[in-house]
C-alpha atoms as a PDB file:
ATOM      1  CA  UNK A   1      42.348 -15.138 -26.202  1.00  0.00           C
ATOM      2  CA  UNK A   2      43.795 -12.664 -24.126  1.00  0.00           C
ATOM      3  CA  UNK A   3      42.562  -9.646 -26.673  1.00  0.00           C
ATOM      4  CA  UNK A   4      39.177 -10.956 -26.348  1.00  0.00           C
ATOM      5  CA  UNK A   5      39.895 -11.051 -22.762  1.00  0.00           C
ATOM      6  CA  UNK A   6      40.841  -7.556 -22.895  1.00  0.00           C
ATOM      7  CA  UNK A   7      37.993  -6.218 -24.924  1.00  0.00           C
ATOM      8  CA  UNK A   8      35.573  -8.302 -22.340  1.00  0.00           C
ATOM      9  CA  UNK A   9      36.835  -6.452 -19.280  1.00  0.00           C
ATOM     10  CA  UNK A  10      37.284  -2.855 -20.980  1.00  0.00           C
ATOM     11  CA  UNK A  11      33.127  -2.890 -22.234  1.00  0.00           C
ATOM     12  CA  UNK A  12      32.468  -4.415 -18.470  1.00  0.00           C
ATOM     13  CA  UNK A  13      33.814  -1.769 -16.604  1.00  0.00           C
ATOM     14  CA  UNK A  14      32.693   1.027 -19.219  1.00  0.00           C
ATOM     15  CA  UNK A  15      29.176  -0.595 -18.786  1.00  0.00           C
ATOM     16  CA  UNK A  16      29.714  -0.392 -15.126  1.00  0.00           C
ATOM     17  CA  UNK A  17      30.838   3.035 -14.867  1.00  0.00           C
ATOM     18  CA  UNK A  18      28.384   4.435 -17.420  1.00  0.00           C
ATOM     19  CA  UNK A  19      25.724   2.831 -15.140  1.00  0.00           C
ATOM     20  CA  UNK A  20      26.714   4.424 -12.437  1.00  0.00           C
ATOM     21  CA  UNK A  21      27.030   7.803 -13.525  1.00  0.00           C
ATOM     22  CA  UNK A  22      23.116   7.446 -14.655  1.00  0.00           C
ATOM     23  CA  UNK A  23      22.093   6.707 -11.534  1.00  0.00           C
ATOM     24  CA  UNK A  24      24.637   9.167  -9.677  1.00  0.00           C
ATOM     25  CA  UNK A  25      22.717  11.814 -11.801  1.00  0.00           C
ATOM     26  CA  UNK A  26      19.514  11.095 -10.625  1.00  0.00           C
ATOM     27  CA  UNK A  27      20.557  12.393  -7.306  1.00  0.00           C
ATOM     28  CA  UNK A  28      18.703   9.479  -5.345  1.00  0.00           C
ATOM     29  CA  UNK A  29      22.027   7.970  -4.363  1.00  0.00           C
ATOM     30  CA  UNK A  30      24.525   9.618  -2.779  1.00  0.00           C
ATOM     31  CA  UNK A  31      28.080   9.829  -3.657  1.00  0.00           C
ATOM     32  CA  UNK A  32      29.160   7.125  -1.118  1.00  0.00           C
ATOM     33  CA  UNK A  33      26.693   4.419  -2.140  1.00  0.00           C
ATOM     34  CA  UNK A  34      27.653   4.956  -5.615  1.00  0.00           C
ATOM     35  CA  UNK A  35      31.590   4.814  -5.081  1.00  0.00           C
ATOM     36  CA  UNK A  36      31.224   1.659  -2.918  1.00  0.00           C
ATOM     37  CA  UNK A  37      28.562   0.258  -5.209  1.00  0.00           C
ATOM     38  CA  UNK A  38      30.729   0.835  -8.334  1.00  0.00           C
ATOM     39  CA  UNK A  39      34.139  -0.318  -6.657  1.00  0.00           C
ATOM     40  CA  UNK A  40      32.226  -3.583  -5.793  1.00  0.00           C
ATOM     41  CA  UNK A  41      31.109  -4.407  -9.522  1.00  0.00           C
ATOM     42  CA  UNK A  42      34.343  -3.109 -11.204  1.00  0.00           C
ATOM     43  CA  UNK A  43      36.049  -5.544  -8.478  1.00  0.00           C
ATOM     44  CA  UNK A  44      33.753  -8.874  -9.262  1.00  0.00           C
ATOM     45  CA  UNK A  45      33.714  -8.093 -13.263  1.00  0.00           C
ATOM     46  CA  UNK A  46      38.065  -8.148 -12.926  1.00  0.00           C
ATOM     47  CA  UNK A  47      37.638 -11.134 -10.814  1.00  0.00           C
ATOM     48  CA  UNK A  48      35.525 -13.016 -13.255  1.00  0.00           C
ATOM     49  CA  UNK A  49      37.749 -12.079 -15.973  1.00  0.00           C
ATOM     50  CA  UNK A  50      40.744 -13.560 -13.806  1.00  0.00           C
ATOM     51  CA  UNK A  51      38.644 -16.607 -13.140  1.00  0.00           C
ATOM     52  CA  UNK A  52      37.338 -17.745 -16.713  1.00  0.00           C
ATOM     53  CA  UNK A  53      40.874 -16.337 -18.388  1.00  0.00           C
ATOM     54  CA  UNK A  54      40.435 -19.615 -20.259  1.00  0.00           C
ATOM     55  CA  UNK A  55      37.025 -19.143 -21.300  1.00  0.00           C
ATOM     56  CA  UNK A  56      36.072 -15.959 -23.573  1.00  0.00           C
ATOM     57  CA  UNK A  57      32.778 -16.853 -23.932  1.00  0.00           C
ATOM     58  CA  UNK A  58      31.672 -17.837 -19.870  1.00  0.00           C
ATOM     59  CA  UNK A  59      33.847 -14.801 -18.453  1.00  0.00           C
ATOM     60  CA  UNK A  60      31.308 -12.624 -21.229  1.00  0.00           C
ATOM     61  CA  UNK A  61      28.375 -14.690 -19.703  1.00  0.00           C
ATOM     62  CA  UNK A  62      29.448 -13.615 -16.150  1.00  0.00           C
ATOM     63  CA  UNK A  63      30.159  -9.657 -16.613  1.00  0.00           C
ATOM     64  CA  UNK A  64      26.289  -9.597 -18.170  1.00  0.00           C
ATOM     65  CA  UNK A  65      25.278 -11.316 -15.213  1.00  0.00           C
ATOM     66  CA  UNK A  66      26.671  -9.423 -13.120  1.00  0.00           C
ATOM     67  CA  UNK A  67      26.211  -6.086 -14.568  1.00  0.00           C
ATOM     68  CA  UNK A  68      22.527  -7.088 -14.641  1.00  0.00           C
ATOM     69  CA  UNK A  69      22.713  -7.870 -11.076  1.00  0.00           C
ATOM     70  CA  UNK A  70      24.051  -4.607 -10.168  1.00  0.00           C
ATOM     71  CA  UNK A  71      21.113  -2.603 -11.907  1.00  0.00           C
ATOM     72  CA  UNK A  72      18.879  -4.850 -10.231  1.00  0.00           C
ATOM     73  CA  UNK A  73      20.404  -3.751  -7.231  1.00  0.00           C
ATOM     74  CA  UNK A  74      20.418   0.220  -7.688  1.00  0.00           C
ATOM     75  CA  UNK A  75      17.039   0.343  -9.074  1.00  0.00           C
ATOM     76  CA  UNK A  76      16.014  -1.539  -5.920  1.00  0.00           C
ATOM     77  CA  UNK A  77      17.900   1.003  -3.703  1.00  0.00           C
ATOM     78  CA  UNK A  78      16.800   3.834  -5.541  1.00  0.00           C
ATOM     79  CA  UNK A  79      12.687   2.723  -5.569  1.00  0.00           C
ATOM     80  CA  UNK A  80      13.257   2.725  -1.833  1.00  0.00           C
ATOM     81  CA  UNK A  81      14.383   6.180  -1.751  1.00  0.00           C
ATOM     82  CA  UNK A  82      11.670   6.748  -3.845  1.00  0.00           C
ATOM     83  CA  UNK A  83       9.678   5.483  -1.515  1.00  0.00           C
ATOM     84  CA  UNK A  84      11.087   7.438   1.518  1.00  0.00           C
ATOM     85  CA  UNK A  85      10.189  10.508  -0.505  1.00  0.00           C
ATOM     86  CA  UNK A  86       6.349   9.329  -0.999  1.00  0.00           C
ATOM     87  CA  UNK A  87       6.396   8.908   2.602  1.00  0.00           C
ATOM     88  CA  UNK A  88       7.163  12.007   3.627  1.00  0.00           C
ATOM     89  CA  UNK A  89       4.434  13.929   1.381  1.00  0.00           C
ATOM     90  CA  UNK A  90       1.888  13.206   3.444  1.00  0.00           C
ATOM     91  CA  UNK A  91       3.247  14.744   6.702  1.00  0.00           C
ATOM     92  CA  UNK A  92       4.382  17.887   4.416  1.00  0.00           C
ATOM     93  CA  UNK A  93       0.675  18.208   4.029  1.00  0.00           C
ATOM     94  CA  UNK A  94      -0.249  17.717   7.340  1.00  0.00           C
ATOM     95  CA  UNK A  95       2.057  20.628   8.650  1.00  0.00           C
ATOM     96  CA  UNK A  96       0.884  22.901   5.715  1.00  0.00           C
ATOM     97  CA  UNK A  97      -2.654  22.152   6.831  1.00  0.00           C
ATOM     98  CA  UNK A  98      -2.461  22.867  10.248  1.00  0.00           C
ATOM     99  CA  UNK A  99      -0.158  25.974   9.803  1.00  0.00           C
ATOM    100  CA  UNK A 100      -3.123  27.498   7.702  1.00  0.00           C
ATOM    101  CA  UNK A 101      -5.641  26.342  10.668  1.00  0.00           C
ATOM    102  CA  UNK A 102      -3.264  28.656  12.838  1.00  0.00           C
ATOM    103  CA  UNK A 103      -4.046  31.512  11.170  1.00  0.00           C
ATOM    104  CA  UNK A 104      -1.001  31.454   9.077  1.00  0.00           C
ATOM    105  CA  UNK A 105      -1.140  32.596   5.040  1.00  0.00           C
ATOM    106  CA  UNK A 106      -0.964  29.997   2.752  1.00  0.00           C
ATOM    107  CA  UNK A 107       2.568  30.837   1.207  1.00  0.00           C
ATOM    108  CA  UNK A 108       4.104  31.174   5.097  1.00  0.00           C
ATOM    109  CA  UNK A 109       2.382  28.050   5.957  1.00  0.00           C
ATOM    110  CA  UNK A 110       3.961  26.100   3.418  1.00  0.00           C
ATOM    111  CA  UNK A 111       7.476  27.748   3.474  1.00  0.00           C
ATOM    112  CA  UNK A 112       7.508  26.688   7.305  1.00  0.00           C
ATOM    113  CA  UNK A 113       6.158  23.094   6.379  1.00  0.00           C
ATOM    114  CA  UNK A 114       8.425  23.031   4.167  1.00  0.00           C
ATOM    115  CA  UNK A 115      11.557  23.964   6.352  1.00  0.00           C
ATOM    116  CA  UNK A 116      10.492  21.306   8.805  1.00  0.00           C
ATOM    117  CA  UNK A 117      11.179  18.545   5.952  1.00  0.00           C
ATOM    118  CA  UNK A 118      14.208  17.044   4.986  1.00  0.00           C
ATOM    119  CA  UNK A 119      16.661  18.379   2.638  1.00  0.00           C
ATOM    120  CA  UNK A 120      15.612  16.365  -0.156  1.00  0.00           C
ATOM    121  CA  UNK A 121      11.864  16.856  -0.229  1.00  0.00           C
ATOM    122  CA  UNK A 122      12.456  20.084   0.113  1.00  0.00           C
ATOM    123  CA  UNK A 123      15.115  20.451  -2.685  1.00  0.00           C
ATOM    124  CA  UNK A 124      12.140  18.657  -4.867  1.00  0.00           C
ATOM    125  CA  UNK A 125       8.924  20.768  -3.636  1.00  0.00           C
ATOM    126  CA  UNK A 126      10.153  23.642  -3.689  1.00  0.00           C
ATOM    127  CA  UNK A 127      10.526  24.548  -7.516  1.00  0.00           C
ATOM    128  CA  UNK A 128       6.722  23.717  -7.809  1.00  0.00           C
ATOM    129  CA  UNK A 129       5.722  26.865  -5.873  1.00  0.00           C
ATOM    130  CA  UNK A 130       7.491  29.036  -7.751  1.00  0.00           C
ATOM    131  CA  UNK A 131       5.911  31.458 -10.070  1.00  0.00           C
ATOM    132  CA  UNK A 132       8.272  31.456 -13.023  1.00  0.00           C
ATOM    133  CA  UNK A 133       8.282  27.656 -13.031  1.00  0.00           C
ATOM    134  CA  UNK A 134       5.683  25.518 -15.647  1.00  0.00           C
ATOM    135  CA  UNK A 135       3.634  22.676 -14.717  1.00  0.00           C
ATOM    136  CA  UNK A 136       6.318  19.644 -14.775  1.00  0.00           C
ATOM    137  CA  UNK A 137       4.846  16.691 -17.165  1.00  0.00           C
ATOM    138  CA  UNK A 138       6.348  14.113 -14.721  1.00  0.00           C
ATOM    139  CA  UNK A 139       7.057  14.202 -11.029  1.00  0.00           C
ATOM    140  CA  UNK A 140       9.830  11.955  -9.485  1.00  0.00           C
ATOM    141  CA  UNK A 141       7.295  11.375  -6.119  1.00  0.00           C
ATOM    142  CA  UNK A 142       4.537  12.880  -6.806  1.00  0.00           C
ATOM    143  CA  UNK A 143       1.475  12.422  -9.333  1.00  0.00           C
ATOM    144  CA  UNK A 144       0.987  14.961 -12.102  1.00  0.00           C
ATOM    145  CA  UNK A 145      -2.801  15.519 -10.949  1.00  0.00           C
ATOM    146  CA  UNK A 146      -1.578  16.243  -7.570  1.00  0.00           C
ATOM    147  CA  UNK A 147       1.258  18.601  -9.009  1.00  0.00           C
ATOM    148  CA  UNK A 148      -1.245  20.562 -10.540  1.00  0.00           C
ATOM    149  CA  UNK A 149      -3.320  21.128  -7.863  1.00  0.00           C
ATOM    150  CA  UNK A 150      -0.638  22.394  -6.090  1.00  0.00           C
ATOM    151  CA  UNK A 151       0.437  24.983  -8.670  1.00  0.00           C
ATOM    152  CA  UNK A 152      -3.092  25.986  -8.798  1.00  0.00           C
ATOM    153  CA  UNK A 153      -3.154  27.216  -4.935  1.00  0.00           C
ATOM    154  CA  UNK A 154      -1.905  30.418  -4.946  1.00  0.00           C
ATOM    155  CA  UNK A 155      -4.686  31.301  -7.911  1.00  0.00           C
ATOM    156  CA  UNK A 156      -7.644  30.704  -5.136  1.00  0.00           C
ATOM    157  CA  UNK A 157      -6.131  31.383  -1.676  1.00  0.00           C
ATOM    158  CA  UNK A 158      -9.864  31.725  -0.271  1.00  0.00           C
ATOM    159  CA  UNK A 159     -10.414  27.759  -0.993  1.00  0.00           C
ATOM    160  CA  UNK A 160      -6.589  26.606  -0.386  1.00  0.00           C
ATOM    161  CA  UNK A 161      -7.357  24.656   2.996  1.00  0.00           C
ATOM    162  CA  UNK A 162     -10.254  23.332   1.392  1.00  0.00           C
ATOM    163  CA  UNK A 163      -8.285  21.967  -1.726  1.00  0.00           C
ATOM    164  CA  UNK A 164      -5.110  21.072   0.606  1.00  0.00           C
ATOM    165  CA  UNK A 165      -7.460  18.704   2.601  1.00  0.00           C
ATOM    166  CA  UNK A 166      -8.768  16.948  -0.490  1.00  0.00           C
ATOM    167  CA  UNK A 167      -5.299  16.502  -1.867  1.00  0.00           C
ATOM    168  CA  UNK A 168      -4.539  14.650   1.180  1.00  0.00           C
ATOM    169  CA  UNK A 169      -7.576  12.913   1.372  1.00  0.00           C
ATOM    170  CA  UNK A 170      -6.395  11.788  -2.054  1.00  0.00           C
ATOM    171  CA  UNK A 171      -2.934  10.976  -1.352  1.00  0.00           C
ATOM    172  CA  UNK A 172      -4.400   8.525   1.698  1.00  0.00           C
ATOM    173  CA  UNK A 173      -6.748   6.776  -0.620  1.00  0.00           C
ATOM    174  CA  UNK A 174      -3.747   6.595  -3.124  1.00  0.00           C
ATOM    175  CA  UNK A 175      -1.807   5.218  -0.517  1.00  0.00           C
ATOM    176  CA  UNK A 176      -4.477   2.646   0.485  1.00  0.00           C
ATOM    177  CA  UNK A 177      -4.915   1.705  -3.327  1.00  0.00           C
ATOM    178  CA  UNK A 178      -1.246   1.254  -3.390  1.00  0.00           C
ATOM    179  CA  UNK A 179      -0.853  -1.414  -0.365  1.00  0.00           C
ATOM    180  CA  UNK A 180      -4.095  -3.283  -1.679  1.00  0.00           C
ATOM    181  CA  UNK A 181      -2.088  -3.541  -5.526  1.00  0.00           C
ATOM    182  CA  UNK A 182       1.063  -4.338  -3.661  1.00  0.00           C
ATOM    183  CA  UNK A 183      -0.506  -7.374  -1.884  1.00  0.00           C
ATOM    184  CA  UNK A 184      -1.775  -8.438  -5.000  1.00  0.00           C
ATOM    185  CA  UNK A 185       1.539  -8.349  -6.982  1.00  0.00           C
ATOM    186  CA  UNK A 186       3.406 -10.087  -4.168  1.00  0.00           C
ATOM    187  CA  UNK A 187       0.881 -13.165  -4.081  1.00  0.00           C
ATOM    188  CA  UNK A 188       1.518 -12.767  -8.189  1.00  0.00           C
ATOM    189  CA  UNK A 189       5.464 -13.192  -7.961  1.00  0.00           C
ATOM    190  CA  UNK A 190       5.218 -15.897  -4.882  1.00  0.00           C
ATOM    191  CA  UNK A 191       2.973 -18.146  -7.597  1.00  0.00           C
ATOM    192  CA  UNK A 192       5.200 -17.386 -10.249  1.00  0.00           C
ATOM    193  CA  UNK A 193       8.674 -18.240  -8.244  1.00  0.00           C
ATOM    194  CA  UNK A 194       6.745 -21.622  -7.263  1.00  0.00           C
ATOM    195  CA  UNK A 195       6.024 -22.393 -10.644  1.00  0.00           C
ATOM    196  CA  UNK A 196       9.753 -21.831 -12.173  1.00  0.00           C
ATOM    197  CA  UNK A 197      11.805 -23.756  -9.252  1.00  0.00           C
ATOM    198  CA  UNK A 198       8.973 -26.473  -9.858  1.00  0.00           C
ATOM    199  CA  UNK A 199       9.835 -26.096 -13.643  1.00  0.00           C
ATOM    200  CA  UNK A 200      14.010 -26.082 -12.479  1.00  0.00           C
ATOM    201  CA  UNK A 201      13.597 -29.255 -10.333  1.00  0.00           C
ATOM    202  CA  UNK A 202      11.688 -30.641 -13.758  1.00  0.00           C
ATOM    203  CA  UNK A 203      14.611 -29.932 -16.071  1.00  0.00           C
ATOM    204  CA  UNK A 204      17.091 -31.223 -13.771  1.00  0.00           C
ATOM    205  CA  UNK A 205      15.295 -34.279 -12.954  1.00  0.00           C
ATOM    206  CA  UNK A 206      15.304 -34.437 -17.048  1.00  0.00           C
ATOM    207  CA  UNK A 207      18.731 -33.892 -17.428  1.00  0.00           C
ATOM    208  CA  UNK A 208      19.928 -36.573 -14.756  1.00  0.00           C
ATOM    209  CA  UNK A 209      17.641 -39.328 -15.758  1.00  0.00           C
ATOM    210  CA  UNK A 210      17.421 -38.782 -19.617  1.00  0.00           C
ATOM    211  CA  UNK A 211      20.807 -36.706 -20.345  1.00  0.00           C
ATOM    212  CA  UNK A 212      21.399 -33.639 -21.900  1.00  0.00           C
ATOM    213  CA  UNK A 213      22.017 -33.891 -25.657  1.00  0.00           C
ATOM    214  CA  UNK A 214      18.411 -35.497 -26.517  1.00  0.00           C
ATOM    215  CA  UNK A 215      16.495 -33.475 -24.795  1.00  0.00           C
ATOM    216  CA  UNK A 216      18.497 -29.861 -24.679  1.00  0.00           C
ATOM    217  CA  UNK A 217      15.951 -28.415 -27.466  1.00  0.00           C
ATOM    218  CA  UNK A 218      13.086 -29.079 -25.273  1.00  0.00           C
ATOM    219  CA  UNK A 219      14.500 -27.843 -22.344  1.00  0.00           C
ATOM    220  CA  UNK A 220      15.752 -25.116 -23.626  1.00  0.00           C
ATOM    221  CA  UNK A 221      12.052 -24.261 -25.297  1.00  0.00           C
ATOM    222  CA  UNK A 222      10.727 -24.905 -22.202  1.00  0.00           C
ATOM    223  CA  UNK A 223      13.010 -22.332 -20.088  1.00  0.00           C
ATOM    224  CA  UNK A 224      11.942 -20.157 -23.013  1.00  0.00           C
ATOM    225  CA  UNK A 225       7.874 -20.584 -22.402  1.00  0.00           C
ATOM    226  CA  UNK A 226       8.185 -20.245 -18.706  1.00  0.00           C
ATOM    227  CA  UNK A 227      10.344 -16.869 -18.851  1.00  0.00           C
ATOM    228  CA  UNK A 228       8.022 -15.752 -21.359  1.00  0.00           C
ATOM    229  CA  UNK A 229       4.636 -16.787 -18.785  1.00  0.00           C
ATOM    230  CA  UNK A 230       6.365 -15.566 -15.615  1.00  0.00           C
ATOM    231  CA  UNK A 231       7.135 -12.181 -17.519  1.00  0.00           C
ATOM    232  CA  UNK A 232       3.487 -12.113 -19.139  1.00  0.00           C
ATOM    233  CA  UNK A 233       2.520 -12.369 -15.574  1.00  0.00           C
ATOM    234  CA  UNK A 234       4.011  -9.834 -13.910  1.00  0.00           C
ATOM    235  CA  UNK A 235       2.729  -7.357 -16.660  1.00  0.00           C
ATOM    236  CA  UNK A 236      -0.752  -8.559 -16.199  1.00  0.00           C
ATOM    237  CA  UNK A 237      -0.099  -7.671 -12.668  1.00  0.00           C
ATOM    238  CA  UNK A 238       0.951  -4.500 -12.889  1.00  0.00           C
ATOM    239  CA  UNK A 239      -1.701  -3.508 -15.485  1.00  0.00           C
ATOM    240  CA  UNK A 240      -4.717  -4.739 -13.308  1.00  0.00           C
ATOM    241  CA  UNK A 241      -6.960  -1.974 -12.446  1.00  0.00           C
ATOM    242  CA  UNK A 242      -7.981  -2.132  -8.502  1.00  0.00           C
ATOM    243  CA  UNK A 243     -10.554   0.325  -7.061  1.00  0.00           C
ATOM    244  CA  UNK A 244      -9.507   2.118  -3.967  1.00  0.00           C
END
């Protein structure tokens, strides 16, 4: 028991820590978040260990669980960082825009836009005006068509404003498409939560009145079907096409 204990708690906290270096490298955290976030899991996974030292099998159950719960966590923190970066983009543009109304060249336009960002966006933008650098397949914050069209700005300087105010008139239609999809996938999850705690009050109400043992198949078949729908649900969602 205790070597399975052992082995338990050594693959939780390598989990832990190896899931925290992959998100430390991403750069969207910082170093604080991930130290606090990683001393937190490493300190529930030992306590669950201590607390299910009889029970090999529930104290595996419970490091899952909770190193499950703790990517569910950073990828939440780290889409709103995300987020905070897509934000900014459009007042990036702005600035650009009206520093080229002021008479300013396009490259001195954006290099003082860009200097009145934060730290971040600009550590991000910046490689995508550089000469040397290629087109980037995929863009943490920023679409690839839009990426392009900024790489392509310095080959037609006579039309940049022009081209600068469509790719913002883009990014605010984007942004509108975005809200209208969001709505839409929020109503989506609050129908799908009602469904499964109807569908948990159901089993319980099963198990109470009827017991466990001749009914656990179709219980267990039905928490099957209902992950499965709630799942096939969410996909649907985020596969719908909406026009802008």
């Amino acid at each position: 028991m205790a070597l399975f204990l052992f082995l338990i708690s050594l693959f939780g906290l390598l989990s832990a820590l190896r899931l925290l270096r992959s998100f430390h490298a991403r750069a969207l955290i910082s170093t604080t978040a991930v130290t606090k976030t990683g001393t937190a899991v490493c300190t529930i996974l030992l306590f669950c260990i201590f607390l299910c030292s009889q029970h090999a099998f529930l104290a595996f159950l419970l490091v899952i669980f909770t190193l499950i719960a703790s990517l569910g966590a950073l990828w939440t923190y780290e889409r709103r960082q995300i987020d905070a970066l897509k934000s900014e983009t459009p007042h990036f543009l702005d600035r650009w825009i009206l520093n080229m109304r002021l008479g300013n060249s396009l490259s001195s336009a954006r290099d003082a836009a860009l200097d009145d960002s934060s730290d971040r966006v600009r550590t991000l933008l910046r490689p995508l005006f550089l000469n040397s650098a290629e087109i980037p397949k995929a863009h943490l914050f920023l679409p690839v068509k839009i990426v392009n069209e900024l790489k392509l700005l310095s080959n037609s300087p006579h039309s940049a404003l022009t081209r600068l105010e469509n790719i913002r008139e883009l990014l605010r239609k984007a942004d509108e498409f975005r809200r209208k999809s969001g709505q839409a996938r929020r109503q989506t999850s609050i129908q799908s939560l009602v469904l499964l705690l109807l569908h948990v009050a159901l089993a319980v109400f099963t198990i109470q009145r009827y017991g466990w043992q001749r009914h656990s198949d179709l219980i267990v078949l039905s928490f099957v079907l209902a992950g499965g729908s709630v799942a096939a649900m969410h996909q649907l969602a985020r596969k719908s096409k909406w026009r802008i």
